[in-house]
Protein backbone atom coordinates (compact mmCIF):
# COMPACT_ATOMS: atom_id res chain seq x y z
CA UNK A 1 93.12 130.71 109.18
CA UNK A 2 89.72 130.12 108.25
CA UNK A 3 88.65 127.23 106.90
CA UNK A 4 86.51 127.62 103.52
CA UNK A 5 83.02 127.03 104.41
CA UNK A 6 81.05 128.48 101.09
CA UNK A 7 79.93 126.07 98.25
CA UNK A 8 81.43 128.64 95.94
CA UNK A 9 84.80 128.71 97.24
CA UNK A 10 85.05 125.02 97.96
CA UNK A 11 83.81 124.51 94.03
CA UNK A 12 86.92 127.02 92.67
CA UNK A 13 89.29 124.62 95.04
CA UNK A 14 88.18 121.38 93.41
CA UNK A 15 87.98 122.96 90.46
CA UNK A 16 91.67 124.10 91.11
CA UNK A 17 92.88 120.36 92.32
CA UNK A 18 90.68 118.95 89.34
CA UNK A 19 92.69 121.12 86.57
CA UNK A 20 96.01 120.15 88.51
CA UNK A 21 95.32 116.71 88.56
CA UNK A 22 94.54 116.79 84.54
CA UNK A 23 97.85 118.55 84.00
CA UNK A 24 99.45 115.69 85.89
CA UNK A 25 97.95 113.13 84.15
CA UNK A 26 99.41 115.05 81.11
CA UNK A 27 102.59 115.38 81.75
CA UNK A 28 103.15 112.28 83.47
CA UNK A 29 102.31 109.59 80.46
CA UNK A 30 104.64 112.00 77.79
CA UNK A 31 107.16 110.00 79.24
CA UNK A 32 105.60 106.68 80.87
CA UNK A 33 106.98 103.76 79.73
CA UNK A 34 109.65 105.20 77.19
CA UNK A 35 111.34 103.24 75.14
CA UNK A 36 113.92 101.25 76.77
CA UNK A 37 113.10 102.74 79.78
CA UNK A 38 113.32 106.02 81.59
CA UNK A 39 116.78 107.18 82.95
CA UNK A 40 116.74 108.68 86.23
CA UNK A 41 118.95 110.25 89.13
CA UNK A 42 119.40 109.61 92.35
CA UNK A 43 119.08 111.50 94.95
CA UNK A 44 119.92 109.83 98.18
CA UNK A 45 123.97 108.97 98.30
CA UNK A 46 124.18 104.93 99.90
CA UNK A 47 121.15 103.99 98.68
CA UNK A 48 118.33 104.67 95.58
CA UNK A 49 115.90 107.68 95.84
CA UNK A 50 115.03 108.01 92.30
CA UNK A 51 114.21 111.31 90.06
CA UNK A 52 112.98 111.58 86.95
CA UNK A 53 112.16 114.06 84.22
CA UNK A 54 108.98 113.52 84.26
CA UNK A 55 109.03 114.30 88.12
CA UNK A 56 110.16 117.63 87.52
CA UNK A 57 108.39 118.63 84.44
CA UNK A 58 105.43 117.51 86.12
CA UNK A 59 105.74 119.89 89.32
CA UNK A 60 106.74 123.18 87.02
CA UNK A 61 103.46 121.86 85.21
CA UNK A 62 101.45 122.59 88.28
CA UNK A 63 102.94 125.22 89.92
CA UNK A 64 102.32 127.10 86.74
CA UNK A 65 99.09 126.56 87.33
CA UNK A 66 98.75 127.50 91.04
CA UNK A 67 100.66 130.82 90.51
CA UNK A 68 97.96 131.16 87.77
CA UNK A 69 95.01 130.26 89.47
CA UNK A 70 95.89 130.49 93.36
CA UNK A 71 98.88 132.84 93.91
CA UNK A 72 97.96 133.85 97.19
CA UNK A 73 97.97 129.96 98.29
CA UNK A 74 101.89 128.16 99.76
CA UNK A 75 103.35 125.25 97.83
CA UNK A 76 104.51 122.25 99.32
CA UNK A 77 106.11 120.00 96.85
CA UNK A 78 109.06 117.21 96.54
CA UNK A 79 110.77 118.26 94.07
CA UNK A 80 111.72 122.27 94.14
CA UNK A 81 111.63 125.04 97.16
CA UNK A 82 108.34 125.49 99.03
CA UNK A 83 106.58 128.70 98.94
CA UNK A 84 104.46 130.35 101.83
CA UNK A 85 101.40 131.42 100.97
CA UNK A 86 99.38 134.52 102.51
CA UNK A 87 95.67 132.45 102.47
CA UNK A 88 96.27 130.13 105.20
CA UNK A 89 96.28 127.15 102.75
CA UNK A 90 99.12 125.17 101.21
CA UNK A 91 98.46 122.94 98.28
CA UNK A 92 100.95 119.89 99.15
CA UNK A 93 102.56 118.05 95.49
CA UNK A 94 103.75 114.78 94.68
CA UNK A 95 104.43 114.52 90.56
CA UNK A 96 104.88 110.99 90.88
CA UNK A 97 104.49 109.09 94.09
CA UNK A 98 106.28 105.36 93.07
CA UNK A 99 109.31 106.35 90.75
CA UNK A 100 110.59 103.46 91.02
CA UNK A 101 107.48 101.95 89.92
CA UNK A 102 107.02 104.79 86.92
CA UNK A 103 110.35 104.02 85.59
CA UNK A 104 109.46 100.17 85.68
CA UNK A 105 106.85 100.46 83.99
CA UNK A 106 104.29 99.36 86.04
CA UNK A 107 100.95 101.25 86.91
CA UNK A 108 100.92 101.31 90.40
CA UNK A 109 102.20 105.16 90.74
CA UNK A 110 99.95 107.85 91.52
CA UNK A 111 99.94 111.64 91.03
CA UNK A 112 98.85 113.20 94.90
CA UNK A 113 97.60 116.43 95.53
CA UNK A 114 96.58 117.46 99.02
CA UNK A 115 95.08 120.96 100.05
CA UNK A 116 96.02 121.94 103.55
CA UNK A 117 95.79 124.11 106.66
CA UNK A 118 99.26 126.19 106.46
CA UNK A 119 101.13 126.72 109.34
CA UNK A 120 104.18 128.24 110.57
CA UNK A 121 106.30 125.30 110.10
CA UNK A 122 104.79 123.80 107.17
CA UNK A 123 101.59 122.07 105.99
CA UNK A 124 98.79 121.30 108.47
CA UNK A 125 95.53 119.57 108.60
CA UNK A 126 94.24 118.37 105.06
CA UNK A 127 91.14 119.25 103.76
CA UNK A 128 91.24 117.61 100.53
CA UNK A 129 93.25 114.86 98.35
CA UNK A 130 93.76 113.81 95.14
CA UNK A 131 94.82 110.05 94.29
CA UNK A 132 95.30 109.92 90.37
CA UNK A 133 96.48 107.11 88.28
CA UNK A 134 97.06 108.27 84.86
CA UNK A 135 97.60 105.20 83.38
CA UNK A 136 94.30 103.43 84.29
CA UNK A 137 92.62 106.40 84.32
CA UNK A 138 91.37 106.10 88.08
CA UNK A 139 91.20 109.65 90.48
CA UNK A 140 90.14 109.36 93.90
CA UNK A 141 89.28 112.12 95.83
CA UNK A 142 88.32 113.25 99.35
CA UNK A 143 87.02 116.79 101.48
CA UNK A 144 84.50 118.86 102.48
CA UNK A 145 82.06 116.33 102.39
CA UNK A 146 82.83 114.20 99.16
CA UNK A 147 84.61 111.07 99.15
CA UNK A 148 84.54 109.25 94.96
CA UNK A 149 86.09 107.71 92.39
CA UNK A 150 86.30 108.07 88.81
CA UNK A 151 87.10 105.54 86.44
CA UNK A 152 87.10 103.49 83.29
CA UNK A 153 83.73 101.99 84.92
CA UNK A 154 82.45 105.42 86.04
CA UNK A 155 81.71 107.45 89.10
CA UNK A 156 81.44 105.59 92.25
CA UNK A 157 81.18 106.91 96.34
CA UNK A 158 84.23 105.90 97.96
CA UNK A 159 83.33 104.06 101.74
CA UNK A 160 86.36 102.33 103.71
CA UNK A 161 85.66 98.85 105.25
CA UNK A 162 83.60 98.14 108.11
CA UNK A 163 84.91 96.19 111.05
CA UNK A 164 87.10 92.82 111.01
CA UNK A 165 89.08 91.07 113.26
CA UNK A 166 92.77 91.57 112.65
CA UNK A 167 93.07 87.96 111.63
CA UNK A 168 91.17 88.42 109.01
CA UNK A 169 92.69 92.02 107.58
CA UNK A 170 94.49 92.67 104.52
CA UNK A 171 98.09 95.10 105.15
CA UNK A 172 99.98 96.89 102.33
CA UNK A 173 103.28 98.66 102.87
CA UNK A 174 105.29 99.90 99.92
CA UNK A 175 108.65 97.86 101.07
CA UNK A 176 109.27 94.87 103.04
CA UNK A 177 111.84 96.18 105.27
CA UNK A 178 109.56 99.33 106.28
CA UNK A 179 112.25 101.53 107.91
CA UNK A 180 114.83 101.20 110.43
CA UNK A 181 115.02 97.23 111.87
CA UNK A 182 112.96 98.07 115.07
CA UNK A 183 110.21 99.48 112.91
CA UNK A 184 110.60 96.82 110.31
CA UNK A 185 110.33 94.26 113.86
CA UNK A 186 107.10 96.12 115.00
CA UNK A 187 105.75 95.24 111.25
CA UNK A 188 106.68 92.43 111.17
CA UNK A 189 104.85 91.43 114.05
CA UNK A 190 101.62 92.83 113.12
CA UNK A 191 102.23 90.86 109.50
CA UNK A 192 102.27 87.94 111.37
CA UNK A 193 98.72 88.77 112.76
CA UNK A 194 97.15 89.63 109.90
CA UNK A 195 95.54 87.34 106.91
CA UNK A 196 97.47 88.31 103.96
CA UNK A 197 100.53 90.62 103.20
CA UNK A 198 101.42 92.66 100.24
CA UNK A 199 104.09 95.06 99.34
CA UNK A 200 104.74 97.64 96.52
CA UNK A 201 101.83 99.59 95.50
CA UNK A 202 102.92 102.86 96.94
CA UNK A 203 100.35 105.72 96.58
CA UNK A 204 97.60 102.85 95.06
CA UNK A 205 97.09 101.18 98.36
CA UNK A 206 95.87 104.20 100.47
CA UNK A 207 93.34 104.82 97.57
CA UNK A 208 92.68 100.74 98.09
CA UNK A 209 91.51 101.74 102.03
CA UNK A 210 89.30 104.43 100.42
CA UNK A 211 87.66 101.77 97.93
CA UNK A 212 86.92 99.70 100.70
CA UNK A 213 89.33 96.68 99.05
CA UNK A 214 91.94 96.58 102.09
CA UNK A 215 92.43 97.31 105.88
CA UNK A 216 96.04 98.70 106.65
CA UNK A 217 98.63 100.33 105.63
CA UNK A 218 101.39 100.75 107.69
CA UNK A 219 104.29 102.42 106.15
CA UNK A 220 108.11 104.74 107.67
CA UNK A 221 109.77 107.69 106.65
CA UNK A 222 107.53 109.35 104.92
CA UNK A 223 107.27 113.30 104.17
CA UNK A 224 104.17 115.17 103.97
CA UNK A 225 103.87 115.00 100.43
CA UNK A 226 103.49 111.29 100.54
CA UNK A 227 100.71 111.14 102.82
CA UNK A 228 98.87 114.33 102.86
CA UNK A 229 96.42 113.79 99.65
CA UNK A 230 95.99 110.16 100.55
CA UNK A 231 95.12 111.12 103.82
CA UNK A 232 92.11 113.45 102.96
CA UNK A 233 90.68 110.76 100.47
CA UNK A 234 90.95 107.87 103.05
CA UNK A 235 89.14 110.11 106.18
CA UNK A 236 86.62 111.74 103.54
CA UNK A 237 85.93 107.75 103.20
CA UNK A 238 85.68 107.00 106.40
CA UNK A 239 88.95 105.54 107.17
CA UNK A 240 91.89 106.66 109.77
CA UNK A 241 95.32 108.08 109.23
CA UNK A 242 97.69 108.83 112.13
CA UNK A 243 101.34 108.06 113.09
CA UNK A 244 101.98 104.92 114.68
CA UNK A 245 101.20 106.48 118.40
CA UNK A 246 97.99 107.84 117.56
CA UNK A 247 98.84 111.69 116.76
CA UNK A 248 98.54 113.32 113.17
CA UNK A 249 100.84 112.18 110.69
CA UNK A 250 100.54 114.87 108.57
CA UNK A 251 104.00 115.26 108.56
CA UNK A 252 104.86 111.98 107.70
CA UNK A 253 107.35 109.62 109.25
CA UNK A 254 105.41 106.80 110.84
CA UNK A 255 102.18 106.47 109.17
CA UNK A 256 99.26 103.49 109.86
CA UNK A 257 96.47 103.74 107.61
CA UNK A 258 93.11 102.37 108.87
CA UNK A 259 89.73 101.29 107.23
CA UNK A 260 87.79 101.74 110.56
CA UNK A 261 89.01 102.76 114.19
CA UNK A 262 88.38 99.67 115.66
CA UNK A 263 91.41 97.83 112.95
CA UNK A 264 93.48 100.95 113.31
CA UNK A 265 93.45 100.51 117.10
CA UNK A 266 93.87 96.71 116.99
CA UNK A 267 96.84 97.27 114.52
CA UNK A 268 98.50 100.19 116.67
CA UNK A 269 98.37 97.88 119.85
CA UNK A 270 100.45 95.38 117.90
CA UNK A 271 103.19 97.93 116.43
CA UNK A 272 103.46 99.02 120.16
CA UNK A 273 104.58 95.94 121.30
């Protein structure tokens, strides 16, 4: 695959994540906070995965618009079948990263939309992420040389942290028990290193790295979908994304999130024991 390298393809591909991102936003608040709340089902039998209507609507929504727009470009989404592309780029979908959180109420959910090398077995390498919070009306986004944010308060460059000590860091993770008990043990211990904790902002807190507003974010389980837009924002920042050994976590699971390399190294030492 090659990589696009012309300012007039790289301008159709933001313009393509730009109108996707709009659609989202869209779709997403028809239904956001609903009247007595939003019913959902679950998808994962012994425990709570939830899905909503507005999850689903809110794919169809943009694949509509990439069979439109980009039919020659694979889909990798949550929600419905993937479909190989013939460009060499997959555009990776999350409707609504935080369900829980959407059908709560609350607006720390996110809309992510990562462009990505395509490979054999499923998205590679991103080149470019959307963060979007419809509610607030926040987008961050990261690749081929642009890393900003728009916002109620405007347009601002997006630049991760610059070197602390680990005592002094701020860590996110979207649950407390952080997936299976040994890796829930290895976060804990790193918690215990750090200067202050905080859980449940799903999708929000990698865009937080990208702000520059927090350090870490160490998170397990994931899929590619979850990470694959944040992770384009956070490196277009400055920032560090890899699994918990070092290698790309493009495909999810283990995922630490870093403001600088120094912190992500620091962190990784702890989480390897």
């Amino acid at each position: 695959m090659t990589v696009p390298t012309s300012a007039a393809e790289i301008d159709v591909l933001f313009a393509t994540a730009t109108a996707l991102a709009d659609a989202a936003r869209e779709e997403t608040l028809k239904l956001f906070r609903s009247p007595g709340g939003l019913a959902a089902d679950n998808k994962l039998a012994g425990g709570f995965d939830p899905v909503t209507a507005a999850d689903k609507a809110t794919e169809r929504r943009l694949r509509e618009i990439l069979a439109e727009r980009r039919p020659e470009d694979g889909i990798f989404g949550e929600e419905y079948d993937n479909r190989t592309g013939t460009s060499g780029l997959t555009w990776v979908l999350d409707p609504i990263d935080g369900t829980r959180g959407y059908m709560s109420g609350t607006p720390t959910w996110g809309v992510l939309i990562g462009l990505c090398e395509e490979l054999p077995d499923g998205p590679g390498r991103p080149l470019m992420g959307i963060v979007d919070q419809p509610y607030v009306g926040e987008r961050f986004i990261g690749g081929f040389g642009r890393a900003e944010m728009t916002g109620p308060m405007g347009r601002t460059a997006l630049a991760t942290r610059k070197t602390r000590a680990l005592d002094q860091a701020t860590l996110f993770s979207t649950f407390p028990e952080v997936g299976t008990p040994e890796e829930g043990a290895a976060f804990a211990r790193l918690s215990q290193q750090v200067r202050l904790t905080r859980y449940g902002m799903d999708c929000y807190a990698y865009a937080l790295i990208a702000l520059g507003q927090i350090d870490l974010v160490v998170e397990a389980g994931l899929h590619p979908y979850d990470v694959d837009g944040p992770i384009a924002v956070i490196e277009a920042a400055g920032g560090i994304v890899t699994d918990w050994q070092g290698g790309p976590a493009w495909r999810g699971g283990r995922v630490l999130a870093a403001a600088n390399p120094e912190i992500h190294a620091a962190a990784m030492a702890v989480l390897n024991g």
